[in-house]
Protein backbone atom coordinates (compact mmCIF):
# COMPACT_ATOMS: atom_id res chain seq x y z
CA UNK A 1 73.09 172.71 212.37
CA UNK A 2 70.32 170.15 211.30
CA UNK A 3 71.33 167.22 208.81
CA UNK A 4 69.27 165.93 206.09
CA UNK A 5 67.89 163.44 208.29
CA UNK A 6 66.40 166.20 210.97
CA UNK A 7 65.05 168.20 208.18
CA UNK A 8 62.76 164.94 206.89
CA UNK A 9 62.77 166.39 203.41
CA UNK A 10 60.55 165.26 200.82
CA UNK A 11 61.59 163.52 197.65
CA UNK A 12 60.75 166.99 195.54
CA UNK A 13 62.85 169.06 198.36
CA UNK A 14 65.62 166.64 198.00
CA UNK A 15 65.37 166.95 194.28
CA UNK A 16 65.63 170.65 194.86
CA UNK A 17 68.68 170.21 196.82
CA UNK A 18 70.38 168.19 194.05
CA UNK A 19 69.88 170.98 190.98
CA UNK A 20 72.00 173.06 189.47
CA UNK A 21 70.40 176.19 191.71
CA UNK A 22 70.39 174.01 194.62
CA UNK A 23 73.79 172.82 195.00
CA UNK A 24 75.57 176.59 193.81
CA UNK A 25 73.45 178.07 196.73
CA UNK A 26 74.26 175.39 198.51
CA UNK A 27 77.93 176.10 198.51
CA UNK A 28 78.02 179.49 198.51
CA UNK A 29 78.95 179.99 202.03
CA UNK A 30 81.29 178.54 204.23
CA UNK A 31 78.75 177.62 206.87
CA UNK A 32 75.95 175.17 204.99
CA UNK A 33 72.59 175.98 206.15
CA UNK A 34 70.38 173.18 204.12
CA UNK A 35 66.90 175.25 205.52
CA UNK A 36 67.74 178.32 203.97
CA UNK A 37 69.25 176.73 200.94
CA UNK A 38 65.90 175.15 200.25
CA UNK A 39 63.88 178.51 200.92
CA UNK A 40 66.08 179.66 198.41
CA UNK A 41 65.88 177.79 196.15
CA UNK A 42 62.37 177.48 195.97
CA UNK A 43 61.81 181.43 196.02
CA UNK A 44 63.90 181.09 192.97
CA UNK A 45 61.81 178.89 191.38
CA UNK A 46 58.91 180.23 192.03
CA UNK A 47 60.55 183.65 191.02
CA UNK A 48 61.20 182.05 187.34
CA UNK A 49 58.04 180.47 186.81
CA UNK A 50 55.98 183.98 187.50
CA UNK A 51 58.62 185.45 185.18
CA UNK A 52 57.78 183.09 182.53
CA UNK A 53 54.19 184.81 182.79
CA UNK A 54 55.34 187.79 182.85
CA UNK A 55 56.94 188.00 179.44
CA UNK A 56 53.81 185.96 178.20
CA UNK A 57 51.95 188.89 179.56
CA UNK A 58 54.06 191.28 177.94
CA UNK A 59 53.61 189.47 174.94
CA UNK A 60 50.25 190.16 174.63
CA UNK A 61 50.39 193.53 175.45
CA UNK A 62 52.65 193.87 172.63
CA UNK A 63 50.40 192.05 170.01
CA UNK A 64 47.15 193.68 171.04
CA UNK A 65 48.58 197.42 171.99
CA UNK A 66 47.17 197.55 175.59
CA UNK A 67 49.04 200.09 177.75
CA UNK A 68 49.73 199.54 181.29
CA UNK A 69 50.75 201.24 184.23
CA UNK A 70 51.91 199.73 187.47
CA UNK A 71 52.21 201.92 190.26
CA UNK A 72 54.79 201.56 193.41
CA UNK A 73 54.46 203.06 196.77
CA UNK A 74 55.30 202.72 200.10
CA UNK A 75 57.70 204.10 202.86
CA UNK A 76 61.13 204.76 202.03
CA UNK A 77 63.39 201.25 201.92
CA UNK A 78 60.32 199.27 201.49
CA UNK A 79 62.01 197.22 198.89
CA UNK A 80 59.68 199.10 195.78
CA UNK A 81 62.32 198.92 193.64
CA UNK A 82 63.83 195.30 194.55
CA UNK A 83 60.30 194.22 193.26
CA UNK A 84 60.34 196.40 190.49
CA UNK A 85 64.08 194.88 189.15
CA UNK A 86 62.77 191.27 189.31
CA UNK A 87 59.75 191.95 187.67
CA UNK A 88 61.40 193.42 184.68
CA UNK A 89 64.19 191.53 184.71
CA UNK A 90 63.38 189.24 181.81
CA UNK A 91 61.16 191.44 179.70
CA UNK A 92 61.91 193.12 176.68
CA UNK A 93 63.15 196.43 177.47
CA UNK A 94 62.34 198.09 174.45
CA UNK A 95 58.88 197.83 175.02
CA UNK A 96 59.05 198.95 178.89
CA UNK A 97 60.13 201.94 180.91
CA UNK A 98 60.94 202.53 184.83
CA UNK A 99 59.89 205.76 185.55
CA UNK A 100 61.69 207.46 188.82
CA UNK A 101 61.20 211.41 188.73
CA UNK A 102 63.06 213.75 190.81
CA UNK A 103 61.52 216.57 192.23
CA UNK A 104 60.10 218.92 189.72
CA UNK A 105 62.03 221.32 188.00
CA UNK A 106 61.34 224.87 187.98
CA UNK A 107 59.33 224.68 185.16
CA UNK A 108 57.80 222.07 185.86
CA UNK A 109 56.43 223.63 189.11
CA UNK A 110 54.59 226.33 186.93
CA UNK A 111 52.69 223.15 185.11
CA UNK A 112 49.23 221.29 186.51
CA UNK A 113 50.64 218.95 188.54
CA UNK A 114 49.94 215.94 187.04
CA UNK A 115 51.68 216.95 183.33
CA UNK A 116 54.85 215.86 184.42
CA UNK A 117 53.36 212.10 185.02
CA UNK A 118 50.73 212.52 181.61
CA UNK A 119 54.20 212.83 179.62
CA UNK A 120 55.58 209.45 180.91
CA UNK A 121 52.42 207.07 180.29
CA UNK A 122 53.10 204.35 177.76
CA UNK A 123 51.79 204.01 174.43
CA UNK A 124 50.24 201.28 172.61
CA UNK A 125 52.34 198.20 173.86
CA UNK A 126 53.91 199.56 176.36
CA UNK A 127 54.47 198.96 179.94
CA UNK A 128 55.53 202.03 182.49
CA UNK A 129 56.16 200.94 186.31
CA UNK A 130 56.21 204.07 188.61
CA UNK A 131 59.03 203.81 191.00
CA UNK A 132 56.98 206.62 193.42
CA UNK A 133 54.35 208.32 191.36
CA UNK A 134 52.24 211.48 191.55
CA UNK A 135 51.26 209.81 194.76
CA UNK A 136 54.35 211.77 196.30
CA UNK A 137 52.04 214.85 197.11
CA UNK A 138 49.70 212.32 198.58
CA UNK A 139 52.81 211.69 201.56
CA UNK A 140 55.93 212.38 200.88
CA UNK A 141 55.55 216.69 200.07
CA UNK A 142 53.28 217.22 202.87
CA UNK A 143 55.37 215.19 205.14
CA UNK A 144 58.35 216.83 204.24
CA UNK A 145 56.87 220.70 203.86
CA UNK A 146 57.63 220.60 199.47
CA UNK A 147 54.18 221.24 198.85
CA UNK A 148 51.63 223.89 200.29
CA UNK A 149 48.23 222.58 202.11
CA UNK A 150 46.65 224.07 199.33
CA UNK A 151 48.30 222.15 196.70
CA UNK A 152 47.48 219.01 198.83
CA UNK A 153 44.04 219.73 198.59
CA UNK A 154 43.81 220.16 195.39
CA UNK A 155 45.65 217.01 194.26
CA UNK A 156 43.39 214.90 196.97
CA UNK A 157 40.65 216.23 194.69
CA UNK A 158 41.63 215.61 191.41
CA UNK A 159 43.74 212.62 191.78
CA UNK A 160 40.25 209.93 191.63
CA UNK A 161 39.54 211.66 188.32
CA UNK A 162 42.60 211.46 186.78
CA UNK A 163 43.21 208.10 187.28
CA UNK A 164 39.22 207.36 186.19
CA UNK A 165 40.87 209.57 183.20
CA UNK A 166 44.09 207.17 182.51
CA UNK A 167 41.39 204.03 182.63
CA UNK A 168 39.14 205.12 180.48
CA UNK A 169 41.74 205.18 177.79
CA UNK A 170 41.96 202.12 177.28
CA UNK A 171 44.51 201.93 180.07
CA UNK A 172 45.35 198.93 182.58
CA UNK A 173 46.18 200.90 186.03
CA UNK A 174 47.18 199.03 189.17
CA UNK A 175 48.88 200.39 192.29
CA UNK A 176 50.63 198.79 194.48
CA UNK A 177 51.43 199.86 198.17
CA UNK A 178 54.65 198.13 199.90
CA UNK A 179 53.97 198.20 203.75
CA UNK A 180 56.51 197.78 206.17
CA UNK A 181 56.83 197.89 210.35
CA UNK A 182 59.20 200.36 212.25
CA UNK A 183 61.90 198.37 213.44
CA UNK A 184 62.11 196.92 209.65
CA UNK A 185 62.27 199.95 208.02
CA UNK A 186 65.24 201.09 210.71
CA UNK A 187 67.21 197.97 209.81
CA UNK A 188 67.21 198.15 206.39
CA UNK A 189 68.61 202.28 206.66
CA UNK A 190 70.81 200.51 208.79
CA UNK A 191 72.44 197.70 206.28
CA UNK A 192 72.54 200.58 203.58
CA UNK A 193 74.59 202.85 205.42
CA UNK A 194 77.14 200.01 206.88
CA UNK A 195 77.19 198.85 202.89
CA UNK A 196 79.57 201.02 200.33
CA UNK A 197 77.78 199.56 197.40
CA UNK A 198 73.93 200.86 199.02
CA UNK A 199 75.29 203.83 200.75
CA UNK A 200 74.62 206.28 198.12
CA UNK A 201 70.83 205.45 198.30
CA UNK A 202 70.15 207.22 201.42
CA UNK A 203 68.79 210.57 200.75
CA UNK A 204 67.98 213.53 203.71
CA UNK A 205 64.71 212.43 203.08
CA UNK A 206 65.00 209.16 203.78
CA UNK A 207 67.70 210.35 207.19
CA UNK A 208 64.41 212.04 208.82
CA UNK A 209 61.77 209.28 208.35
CA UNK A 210 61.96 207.47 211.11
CA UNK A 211 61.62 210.35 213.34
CA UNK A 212 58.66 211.57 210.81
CA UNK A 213 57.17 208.20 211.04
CA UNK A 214 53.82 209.12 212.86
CA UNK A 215 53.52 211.88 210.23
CA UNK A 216 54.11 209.77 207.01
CA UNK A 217 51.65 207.20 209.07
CA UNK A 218 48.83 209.59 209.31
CA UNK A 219 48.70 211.06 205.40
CA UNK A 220 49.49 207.33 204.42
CA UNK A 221 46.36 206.36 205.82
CA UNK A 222 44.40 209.15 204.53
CA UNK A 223 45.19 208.57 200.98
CA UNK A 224 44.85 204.94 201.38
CA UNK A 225 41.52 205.53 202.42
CA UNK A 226 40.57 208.19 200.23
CA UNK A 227 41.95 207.17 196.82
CA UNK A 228 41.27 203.46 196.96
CA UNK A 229 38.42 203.44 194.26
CA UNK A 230 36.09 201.07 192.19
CA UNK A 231 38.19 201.69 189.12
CA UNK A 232 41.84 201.84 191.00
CA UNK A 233 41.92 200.43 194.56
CA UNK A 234 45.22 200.01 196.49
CA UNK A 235 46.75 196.20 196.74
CA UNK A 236 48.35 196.35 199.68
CA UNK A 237 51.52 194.10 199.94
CA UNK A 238 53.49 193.06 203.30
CA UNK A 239 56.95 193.70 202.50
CA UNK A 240 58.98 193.30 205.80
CA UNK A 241 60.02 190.02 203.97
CA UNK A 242 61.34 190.61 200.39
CA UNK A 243 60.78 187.40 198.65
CA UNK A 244 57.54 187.14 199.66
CA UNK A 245 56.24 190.77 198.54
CA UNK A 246 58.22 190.54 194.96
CA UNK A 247 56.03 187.30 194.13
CA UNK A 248 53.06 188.52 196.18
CA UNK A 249 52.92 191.46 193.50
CA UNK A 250 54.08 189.51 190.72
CA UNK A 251 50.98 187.36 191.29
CA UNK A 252 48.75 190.39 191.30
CA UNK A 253 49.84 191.79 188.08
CA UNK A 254 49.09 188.01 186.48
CA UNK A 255 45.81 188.17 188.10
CA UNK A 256 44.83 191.61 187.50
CA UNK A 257 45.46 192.02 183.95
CA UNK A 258 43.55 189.25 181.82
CA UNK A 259 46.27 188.37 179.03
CA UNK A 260 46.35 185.57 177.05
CA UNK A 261 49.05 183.15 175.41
């Protein structure tokens, strides 16, 4: 284990070390490991700071009524909704909704598609993050045989209009797509199903997508390609390391949208 002395920390890391933050992480194991104290510890800081914005951001959104949506995709145990909690976690919740739909009802299968998603957009004020969105028939149906090649087709064809559509009133859109290797993906099903407290998160979908991974590859790609737009392209985030991607797309939605103290 390196001391102090082998890590040659700087007077800031040091000072790091020495905070409230620092020294509770630092003693929260048994076994002291000072490097990944101080990565840490700085991904928490840096974690605050962008939440700071965020509620400055949301602050503004409030005052001048701009709706926004934030869209989140990407393969199953990507860490979507790890991102999604941290952004959130310090905003106003009255003035924000998490939107994670489960497959349509049987009524809702008679409707246009998209109605299901029209009824959850926020109003004046609001914010709505899409844990998954109506980009599920982009991957996920087709993958897994839900949806017909027809209905595909016709959501590939309307989907660059719609979101023109959402835009155009007066509407912030971004989307967000959480990439992730193989091996990563298989080792995060893994620590869910040895946890009791993550267990229940694994779904039959999610039990057959490593062995569907070629096919959720291919119709990944396609919509990538084919729905990444002037008005709404895809920002694609690396997520095989958490901390990274959850302040990776924190920083996007600061730099996207153009609030204002």
């Amino acid at each position: 284990m390196k001391t102090l002395k082998d890590l040659n920390l700087t007077a800031q890391q040091l000072e790091l070390l020495n905070s409230k933050l620092g020294l509770r992480s630092l003693f929260a194991n048994k076994n002291i490991d000072l490097e990944k104290t101080l990565r840490d510890v700085e991904y928490e800081n840096a974690l605050r700071e962008k939440q700071a914005e965020l509620i400055k951001l949301q602050a503004w959104a409030i005052d001048n009524d701009k709706k926004i949506v934030i869209i989140f995709e990407g393969r199953d145990a990507a860490g979507k909704g790890g991102a999604i909690r941290r952004i959130v976690a310090h905003l106003n919740p009255r003035y924000l909704r998490i939107v994670a739909l489960n497959r349509p009802t049987e009524d809702e299968q008679g409707q246009w598609y998209f109605q299901r998603y029209v009824n959850k957009l926020p109003k004046p004020g609001k914010i709505v993050f899409f844990d998954r969105s109506w980009y599920n028939r982009a991957v996920v149906e087709p993958v897994n045989g839900f949806c017909t090649e027809e209905e595909y087709k016709i959501f590939m064809g309307q989907v660059n209009d719609f979101e023109k559509m959402i835009i155009q009133s007066n509407t912030y859109l971004l989307k967000f797509y959480f990439s992730i290797t193989k091996d990563e993906q298989e080792k995060r099903f893994d620590d869910i199903r040895r946890s009791k407290l993550k267990r229940w998160k694994m779904s039959a979908v999610d039990e057959k997508a490593q062995d569907l991974w070629d096919d959720y590859t291919r119709y990944k790609e396609i919509m990538l390609e084919e729905t990444n737009t002037e008005h709404a392209p895809w920002i694609i985030i690396q997520a095989n390391k958490k901390t990274d991607a959850r302040l990776a797309a924190i920083e996007h939605i600061l730099n996207k949208i153009p609030y204002k103290e």
